[in-house]
C-alpha atoms as a PDB file:
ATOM      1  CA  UNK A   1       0.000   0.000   0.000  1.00  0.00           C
ATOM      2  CA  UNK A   2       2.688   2.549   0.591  1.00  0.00           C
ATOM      3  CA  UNK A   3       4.086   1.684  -2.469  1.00  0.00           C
ATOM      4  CA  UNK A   4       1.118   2.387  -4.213  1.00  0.00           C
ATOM      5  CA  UNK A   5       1.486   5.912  -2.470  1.00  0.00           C
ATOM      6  CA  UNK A   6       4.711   6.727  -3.262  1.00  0.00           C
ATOM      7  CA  UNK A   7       4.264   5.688  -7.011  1.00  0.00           C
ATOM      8  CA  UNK A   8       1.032   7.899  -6.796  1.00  0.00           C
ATOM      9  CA  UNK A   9       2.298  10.754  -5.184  1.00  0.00           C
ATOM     10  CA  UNK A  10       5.222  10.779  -7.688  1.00  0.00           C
ATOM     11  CA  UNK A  11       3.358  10.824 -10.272  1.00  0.00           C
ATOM     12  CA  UNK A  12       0.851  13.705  -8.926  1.00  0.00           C
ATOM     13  CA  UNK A  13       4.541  15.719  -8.599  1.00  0.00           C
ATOM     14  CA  UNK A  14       5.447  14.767 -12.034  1.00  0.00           C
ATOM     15  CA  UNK A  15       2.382  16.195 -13.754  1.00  0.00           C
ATOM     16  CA  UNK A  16       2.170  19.964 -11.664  1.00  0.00           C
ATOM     17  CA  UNK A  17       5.638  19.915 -12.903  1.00  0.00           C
ATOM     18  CA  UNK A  18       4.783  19.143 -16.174  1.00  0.00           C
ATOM     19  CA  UNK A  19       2.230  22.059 -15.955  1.00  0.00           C
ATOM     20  CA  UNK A  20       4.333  23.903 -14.556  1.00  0.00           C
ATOM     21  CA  UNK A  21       6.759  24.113 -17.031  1.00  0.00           C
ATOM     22  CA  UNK A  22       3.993  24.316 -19.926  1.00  0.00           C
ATOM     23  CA  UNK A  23       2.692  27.689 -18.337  1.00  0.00           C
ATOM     24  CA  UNK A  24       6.184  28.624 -18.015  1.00  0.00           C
ATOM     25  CA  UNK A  25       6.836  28.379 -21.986  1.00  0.00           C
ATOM     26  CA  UNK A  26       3.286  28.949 -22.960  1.00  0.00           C
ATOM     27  CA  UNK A  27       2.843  32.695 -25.439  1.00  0.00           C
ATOM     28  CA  UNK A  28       1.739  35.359 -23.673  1.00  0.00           C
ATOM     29  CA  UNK A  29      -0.770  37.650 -25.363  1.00  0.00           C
ATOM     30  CA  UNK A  30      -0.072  40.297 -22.983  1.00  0.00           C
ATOM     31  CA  UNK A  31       3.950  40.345 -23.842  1.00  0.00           C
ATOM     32  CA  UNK A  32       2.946  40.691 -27.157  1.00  0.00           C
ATOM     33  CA  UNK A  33       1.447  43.347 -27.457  1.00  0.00           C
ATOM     34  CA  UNK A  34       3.794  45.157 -25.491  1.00  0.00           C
ATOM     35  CA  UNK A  35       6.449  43.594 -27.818  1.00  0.00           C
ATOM     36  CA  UNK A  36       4.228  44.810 -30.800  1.00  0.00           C
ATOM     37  CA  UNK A  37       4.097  48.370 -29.922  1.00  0.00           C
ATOM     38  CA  UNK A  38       8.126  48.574 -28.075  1.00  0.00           C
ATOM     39  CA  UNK A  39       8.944  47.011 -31.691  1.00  0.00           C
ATOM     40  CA  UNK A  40       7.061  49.794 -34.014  1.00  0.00           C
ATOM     41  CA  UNK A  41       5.113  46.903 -35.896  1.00  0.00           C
ATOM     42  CA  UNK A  42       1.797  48.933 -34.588  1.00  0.00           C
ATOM     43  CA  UNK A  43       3.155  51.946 -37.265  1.00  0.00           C
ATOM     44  CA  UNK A  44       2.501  49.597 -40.509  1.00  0.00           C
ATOM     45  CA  UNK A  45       0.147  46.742 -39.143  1.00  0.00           C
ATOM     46  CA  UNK A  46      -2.209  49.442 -37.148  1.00  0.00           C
ATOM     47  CA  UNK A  47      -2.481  48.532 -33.204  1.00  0.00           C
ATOM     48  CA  UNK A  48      -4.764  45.547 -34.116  1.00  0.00           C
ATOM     49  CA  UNK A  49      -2.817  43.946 -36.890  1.00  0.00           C
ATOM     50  CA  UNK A  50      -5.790  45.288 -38.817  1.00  0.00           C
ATOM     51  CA  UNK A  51      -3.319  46.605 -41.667  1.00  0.00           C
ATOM     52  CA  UNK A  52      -2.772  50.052 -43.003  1.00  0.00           C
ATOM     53  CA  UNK A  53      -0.873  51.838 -46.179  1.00  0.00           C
ATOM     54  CA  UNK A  54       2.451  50.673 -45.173  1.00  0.00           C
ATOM     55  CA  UNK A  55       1.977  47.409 -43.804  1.00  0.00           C
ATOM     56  CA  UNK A  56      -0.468  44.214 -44.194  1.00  0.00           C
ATOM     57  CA  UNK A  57      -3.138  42.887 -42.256  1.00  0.00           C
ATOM     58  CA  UNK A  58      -1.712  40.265 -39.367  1.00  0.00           C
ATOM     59  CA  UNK A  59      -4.902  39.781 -37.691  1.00  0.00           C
ATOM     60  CA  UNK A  60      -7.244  38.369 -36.567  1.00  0.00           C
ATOM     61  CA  UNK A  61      -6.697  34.787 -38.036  1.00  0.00           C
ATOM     62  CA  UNK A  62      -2.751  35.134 -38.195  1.00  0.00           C
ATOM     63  CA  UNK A  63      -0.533  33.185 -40.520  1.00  0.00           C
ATOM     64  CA  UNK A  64       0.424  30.330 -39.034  1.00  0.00           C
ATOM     65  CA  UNK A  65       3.523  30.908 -36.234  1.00  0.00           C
ATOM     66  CA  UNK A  66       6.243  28.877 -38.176  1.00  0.00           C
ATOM     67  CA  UNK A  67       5.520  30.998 -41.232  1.00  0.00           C
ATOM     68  CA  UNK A  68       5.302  34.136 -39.308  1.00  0.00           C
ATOM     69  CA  UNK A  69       8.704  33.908 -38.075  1.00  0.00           C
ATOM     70  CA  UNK A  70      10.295  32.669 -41.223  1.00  0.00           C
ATOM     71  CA  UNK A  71       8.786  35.615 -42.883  1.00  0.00           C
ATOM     72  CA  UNK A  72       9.634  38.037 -40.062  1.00  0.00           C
ATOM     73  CA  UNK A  73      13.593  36.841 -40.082  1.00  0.00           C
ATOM     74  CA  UNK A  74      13.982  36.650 -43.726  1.00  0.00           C
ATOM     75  CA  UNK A  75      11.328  39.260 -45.650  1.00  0.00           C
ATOM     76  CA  UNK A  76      13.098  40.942 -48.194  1.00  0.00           C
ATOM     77  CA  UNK A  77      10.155  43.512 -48.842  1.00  0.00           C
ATOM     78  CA  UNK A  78       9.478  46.516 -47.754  1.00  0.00           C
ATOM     79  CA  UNK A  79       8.896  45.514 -44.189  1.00  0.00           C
ATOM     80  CA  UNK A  80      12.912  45.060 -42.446  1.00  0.00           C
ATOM     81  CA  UNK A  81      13.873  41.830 -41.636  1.00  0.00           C
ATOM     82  CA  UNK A  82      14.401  41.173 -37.568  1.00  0.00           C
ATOM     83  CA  UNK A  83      17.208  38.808 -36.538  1.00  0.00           C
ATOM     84  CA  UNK A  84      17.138  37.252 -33.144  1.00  0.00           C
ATOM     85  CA  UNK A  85      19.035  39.682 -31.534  1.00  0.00           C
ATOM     86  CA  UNK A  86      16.437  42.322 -32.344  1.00  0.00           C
ATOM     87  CA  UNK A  87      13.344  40.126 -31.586  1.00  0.00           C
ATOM     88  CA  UNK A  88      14.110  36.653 -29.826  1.00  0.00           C
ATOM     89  CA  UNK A  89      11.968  33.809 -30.466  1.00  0.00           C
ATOM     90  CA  UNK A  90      10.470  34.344 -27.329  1.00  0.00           C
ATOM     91  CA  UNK A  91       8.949  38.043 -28.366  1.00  0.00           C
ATOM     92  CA  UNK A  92       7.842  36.124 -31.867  1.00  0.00           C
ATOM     93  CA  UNK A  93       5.917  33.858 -30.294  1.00  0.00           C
ATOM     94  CA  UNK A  94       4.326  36.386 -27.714  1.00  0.00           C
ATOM     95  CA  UNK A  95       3.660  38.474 -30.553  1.00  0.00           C
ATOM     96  CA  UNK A  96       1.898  35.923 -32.678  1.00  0.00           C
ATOM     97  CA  UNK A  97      -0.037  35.029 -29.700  1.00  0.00           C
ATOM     98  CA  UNK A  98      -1.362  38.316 -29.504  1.00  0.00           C
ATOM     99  CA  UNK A  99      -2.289  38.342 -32.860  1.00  0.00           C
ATOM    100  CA  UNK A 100      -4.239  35.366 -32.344  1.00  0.00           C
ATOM    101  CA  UNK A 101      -5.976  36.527 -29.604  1.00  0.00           C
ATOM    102  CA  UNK A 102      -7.563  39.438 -31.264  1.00  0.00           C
ATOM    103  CA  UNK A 103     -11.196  38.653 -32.223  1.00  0.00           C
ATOM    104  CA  UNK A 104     -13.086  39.048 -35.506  1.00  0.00           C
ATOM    105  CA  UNK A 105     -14.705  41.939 -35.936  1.00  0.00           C
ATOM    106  CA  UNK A 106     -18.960  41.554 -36.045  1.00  0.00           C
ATOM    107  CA  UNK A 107     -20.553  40.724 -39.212  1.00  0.00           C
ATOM    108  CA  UNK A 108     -21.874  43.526 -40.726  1.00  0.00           C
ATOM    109  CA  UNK A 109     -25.397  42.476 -41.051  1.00  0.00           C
ATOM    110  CA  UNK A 110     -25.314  41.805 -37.344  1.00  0.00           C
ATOM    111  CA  UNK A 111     -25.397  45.914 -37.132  1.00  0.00           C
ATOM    112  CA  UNK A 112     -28.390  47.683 -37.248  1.00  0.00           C
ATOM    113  CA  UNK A 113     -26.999  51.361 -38.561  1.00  0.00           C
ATOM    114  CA  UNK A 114     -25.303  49.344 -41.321  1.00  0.00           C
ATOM    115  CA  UNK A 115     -28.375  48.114 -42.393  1.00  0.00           C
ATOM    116  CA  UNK A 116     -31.011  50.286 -42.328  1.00  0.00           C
ATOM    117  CA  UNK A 117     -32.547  51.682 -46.147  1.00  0.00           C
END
């Protein structure tokens, strides 16, 4: 029986450790957009990621991360390309997950001014 215990209560260690560390590596939203605006992307990409004149829409609905930050280290357009050193892979993915977590804007036919004769 105390076998069972130990083997149990290692185990129950084991996984808040595993959570643990997934929290600890998880994106943060919250980083990214502070890395968004500290980083200037908010003067092409608007504060949304809805897009303007200079830059193109990021969000909502993203690109997916692995092609964000291939395109963000090696873009060869107008936008500069950011090497590690300027954004770490860290702020990419905190960045993305901002993105990500901005919401679709309503339907249009779900507003009543828009659709009035």
């Amino acid at each position: 029986m105390s076998r069972l215990r130990l083997h149990l209560g290692s185990a129950v260690l084991l996984a808040a450790a595993l959570l643990a560390s997934d929290g600890a590596l998880a994106a943060s939203a919250e980083k990214g957009k502070a890395a968004f605006v500290k980083n200037g992307c908010w003067q092409c990409h608007g504060f949304q990621g809805q897009g303007g004149v200079a830059g193109a829409k990021l969000a909502p609905e993203p690109i997916p991360e692995e092609a964000f930050v291939a395109f963000v280290r090696t873009t060869n357009r107008a936008m500069p390309s950011y090497s590690e050193a300027v954004l770490s892979n860290d702020d990419l993915a905190d960045i993305h997950a901002y993105l990500a977590s901005i919401p679709k804007p309503p339907d249009p036919k779900s507003i009543p001014l828009l659709n009035t004769p």
